[in-house]
Protein backbone atom coordinates (compact mmCIF):
# COMPACT_ATOMS: atom_id res chain seq x y z
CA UNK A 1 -62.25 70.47 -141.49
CA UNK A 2 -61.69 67.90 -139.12
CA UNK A 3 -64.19 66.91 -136.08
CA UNK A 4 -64.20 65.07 -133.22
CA UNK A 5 -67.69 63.38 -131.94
CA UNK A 6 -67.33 61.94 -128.65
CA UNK A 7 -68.99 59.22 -127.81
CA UNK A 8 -69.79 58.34 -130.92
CA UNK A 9 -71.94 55.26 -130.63
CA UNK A 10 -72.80 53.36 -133.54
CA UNK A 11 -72.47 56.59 -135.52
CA UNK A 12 -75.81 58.12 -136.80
CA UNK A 13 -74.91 61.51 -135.81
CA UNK A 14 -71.50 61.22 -137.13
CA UNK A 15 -72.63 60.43 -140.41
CA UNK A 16 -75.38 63.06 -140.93
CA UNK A 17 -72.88 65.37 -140.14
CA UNK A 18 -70.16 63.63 -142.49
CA UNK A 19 -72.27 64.17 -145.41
CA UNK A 20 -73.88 67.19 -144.99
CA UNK A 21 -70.71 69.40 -144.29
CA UNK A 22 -68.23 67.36 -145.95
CA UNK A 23 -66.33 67.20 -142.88
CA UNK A 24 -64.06 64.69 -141.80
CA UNK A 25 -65.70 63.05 -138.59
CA UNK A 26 -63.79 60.94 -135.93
CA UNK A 27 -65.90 59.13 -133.28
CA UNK A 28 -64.58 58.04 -130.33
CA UNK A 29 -66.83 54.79 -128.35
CA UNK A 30 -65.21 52.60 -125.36
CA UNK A 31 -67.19 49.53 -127.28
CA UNK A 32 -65.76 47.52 -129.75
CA UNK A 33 -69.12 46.46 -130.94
CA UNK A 34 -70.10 50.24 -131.27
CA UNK A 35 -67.12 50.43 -133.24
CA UNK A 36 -67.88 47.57 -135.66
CA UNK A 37 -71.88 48.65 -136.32
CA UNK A 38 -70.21 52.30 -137.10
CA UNK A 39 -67.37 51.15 -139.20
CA UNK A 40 -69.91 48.99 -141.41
CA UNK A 41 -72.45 51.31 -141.38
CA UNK A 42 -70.11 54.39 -142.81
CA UNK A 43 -68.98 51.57 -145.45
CA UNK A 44 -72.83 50.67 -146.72
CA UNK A 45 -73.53 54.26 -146.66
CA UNK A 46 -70.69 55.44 -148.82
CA UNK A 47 -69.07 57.75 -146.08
CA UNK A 48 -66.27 55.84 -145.35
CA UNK A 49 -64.01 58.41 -146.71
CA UNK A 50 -65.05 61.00 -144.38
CA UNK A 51 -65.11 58.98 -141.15
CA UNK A 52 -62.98 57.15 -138.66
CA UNK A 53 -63.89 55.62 -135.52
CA UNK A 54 -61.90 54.40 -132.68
CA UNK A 55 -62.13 52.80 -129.33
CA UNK A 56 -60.81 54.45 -126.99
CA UNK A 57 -62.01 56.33 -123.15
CA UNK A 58 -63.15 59.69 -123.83
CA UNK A 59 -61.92 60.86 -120.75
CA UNK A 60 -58.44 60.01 -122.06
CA UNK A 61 -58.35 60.72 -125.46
CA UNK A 62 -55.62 59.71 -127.98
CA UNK A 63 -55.29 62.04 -130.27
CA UNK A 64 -52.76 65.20 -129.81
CA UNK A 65 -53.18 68.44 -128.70
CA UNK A 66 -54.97 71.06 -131.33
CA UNK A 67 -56.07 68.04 -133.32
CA UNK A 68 -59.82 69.06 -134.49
CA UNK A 69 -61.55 72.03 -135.42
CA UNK A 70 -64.48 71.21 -133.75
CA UNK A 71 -66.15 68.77 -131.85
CA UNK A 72 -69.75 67.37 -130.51
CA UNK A 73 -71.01 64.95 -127.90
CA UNK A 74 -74.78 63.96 -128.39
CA UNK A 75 -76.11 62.21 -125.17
CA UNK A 76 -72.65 60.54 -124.39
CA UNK A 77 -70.70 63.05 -121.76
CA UNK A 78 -73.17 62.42 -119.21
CA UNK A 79 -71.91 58.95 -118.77
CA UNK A 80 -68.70 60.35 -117.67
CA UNK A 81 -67.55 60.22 -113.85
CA UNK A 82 -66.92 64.06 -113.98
CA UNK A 83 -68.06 65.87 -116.68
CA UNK A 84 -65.05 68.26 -116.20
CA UNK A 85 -62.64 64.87 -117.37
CA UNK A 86 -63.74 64.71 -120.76
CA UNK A 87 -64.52 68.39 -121.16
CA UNK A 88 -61.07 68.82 -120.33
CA UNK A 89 -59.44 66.52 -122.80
CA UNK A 90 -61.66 67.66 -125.87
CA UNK A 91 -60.50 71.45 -124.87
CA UNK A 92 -57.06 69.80 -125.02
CA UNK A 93 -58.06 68.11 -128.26
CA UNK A 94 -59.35 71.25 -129.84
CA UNK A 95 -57.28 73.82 -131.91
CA UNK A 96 -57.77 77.92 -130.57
CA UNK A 97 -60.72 79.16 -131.58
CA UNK A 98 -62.29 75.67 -131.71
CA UNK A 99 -66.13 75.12 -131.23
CA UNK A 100 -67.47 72.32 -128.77
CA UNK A 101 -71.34 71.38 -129.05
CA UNK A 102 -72.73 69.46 -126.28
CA UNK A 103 -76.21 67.99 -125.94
CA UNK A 104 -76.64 67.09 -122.27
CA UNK A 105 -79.12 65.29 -119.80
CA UNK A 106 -80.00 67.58 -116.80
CA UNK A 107 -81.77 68.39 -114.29
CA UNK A 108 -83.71 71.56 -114.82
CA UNK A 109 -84.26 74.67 -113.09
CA UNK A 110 -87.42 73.63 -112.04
CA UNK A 111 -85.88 70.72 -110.24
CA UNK A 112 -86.26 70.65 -106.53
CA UNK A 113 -83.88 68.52 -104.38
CA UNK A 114 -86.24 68.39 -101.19
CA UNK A 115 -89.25 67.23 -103.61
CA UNK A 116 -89.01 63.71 -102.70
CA UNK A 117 -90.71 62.51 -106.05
CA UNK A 118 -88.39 64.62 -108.15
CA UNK A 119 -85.23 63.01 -106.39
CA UNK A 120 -86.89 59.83 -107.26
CA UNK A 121 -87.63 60.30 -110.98
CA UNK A 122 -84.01 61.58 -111.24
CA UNK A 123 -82.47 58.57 -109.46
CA UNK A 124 -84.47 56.34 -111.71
CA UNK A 125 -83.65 57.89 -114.63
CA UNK A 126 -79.95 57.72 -113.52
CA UNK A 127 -80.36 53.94 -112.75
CA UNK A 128 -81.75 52.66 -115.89
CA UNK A 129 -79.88 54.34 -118.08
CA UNK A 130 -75.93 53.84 -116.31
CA UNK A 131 -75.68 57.09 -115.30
CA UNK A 132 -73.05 58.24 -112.79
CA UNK A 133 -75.39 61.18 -111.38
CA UNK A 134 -77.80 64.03 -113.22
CA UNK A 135 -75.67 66.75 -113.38
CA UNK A 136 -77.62 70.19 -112.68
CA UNK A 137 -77.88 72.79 -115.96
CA UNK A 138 -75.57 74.97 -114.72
CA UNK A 139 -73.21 72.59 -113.40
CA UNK A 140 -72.87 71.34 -116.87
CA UNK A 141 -71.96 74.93 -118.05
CA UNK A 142 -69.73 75.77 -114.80
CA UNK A 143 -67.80 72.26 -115.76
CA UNK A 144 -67.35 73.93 -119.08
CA UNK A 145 -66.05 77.16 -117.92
CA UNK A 146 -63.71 75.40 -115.41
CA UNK A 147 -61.68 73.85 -118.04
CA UNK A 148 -60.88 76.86 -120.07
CA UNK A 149 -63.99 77.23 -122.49
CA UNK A 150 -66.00 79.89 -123.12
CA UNK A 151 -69.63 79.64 -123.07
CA UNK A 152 -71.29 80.72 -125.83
CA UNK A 153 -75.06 78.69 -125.42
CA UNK A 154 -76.78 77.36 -123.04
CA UNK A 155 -80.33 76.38 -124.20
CA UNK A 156 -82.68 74.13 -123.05
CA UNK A 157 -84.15 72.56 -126.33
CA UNK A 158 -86.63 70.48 -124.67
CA UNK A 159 -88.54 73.88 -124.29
CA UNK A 160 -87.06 76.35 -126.69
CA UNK A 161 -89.62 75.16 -129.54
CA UNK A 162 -93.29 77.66 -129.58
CA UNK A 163 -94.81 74.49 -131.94
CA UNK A 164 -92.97 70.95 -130.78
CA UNK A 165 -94.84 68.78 -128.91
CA UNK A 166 -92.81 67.54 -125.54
CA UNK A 167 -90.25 65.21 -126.33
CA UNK A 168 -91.53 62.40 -123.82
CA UNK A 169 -95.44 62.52 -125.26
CA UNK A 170 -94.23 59.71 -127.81
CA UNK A 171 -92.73 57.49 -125.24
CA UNK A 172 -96.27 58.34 -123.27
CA UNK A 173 -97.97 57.50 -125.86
CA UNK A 174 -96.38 54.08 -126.18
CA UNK A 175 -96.66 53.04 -122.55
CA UNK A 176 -99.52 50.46 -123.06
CA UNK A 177 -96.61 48.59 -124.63
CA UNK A 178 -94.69 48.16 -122.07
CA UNK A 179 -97.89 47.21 -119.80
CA UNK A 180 -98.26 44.41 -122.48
CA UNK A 181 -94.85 43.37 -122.31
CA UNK A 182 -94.66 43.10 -118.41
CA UNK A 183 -97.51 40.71 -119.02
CA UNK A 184 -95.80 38.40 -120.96
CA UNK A 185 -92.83 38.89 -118.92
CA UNK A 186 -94.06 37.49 -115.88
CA UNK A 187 -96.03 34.86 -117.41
CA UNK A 188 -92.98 33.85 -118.52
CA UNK A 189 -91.26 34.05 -115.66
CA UNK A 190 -93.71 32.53 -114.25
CA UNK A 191 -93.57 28.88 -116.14
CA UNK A 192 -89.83 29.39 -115.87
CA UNK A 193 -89.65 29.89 -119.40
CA UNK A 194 -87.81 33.16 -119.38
CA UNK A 195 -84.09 33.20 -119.29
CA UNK A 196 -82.79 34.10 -115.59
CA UNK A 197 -82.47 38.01 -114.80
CA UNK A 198 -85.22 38.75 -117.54
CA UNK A 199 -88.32 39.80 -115.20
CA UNK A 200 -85.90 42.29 -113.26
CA UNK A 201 -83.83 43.82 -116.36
CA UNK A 202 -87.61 44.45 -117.96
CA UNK A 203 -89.17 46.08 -114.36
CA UNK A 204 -85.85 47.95 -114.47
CA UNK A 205 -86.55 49.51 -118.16
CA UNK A 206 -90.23 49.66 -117.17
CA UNK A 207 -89.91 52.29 -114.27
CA UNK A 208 -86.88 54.10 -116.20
CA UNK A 209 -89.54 54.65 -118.70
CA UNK A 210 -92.37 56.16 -116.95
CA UNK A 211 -89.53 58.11 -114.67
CA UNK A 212 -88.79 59.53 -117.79
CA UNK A 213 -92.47 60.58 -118.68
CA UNK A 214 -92.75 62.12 -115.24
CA UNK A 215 -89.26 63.82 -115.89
CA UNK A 216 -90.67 65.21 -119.06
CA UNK A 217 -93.73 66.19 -117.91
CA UNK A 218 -92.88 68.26 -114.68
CA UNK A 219 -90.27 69.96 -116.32
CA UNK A 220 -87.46 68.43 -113.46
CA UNK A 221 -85.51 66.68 -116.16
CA UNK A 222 -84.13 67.79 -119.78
CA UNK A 223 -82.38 65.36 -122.32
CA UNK A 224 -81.43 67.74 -124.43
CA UNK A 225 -79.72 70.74 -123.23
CA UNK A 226 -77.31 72.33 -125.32
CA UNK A 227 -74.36 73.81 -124.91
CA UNK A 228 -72.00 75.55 -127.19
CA UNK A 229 -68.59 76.54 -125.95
CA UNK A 230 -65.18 78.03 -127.73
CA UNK A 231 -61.56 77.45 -127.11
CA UNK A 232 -60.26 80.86 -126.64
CA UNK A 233 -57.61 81.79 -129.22
């Protein structure tokens, strides 16, 4: 079976999945450092054999049409301009019949464009983390839809679970760290000891951080909505 993750990274997921199905996994990353970490990593970890990895812009894929049985994006398609570019080119990508998993950042249903604080946490979010735009839950699926799939999930993980705690309590839980940090930050800055750019890059991870705490805990923002769509045959 041969499977396409796009976006691939340095390849955690790529690997998990590599040795637990016995797949063949290609990732696909625009950075040639992402590219090196993966490659060595799959080496030291004995899955070489079951893995490539090439740079390349997902939106423009290289491979031929009908290529992969399946593929997954974890957290990487919402970097793209359009979502319906890349969605296009892994329908292309896919053979009939084939299965496409993605796990998307969204804004939620109980997002509210003329809440002025929502449209803020969502702007931050989308700031600190490179992000083109936050791409409504069903936009995500009608981007899907538009390029041929089928949809055959859309589920909201970040709330599906009766037991998990939310996914931002951890980060919560950790935000006296960055209050530390920001500290030392601008004492440095202060004695112009810390390298130029520093103070604003760390104020700039700072606010994405509690943005996404606020995202989490109003319920405006998901990082982990999946959706599950088929090439038709």
């Amino acid at each position: 079976m041969k499977v396409l993750d796009c976006g691939c990274g340095v390849g955690g997921p790529m690997r998990t999945v590599a040795s637990v199905s016995g797949a063949h996994v290609t990732g696909i990353t625009i950075n040639q450092y992402q590219v090196d970490r993966a490659t060595h990593h799959n080496q030291r970890l004995g899955v070489a054999p079951l893995t490539d990895v090439v740079r390349g812009n997902f939106c423009e894929l290289p491979f031929a049409h009908g290529t992969f049985d399946a593929a997954y994006a974890i957290e990487a398609t919402c970097h793209a301009a359009k979502l319906e570019d890349v969605y296009g080119e892994i329908f292309k990508a896919l053979k009939p019949g084939g299965m496409f998993l993605s796990y998307e950042w969204v804004s939620t249903r109980d997002f509210d464009p003329a809440n002025p604080e929502h449209v803020r946490v969502i702007d931050e979010i989308n700031f600190g983390n490179g992000l083109p735009e936050m791409r409504t839950w069903d936009q995500a699926e009608d981007a899907g839809k538009a390029v041929g799939f089928k949809l055959v999930t859309s589920l909201d993980l970040a709330v599906a679970s009766e037991v998990a705690d939310g996914w931002w309590k951890r980060l919560d839980e950790l935000a006296w760290q960055n209050e530390v940090s920001h500290v030392v930050v601008t004492a440095l800055d202060t004695l112009w000891l810390a390298p130029k750019g520093l103070k604003d890059v760390h104020n700039m991870l700072r606010n994405v951080a509690r943005s996404l705490v606020a995202g989490g805990k109003t319920g405006v923002f998901s990082p982990m909505h999946m959706l599950v769509f088929q090439k038709p045959h």
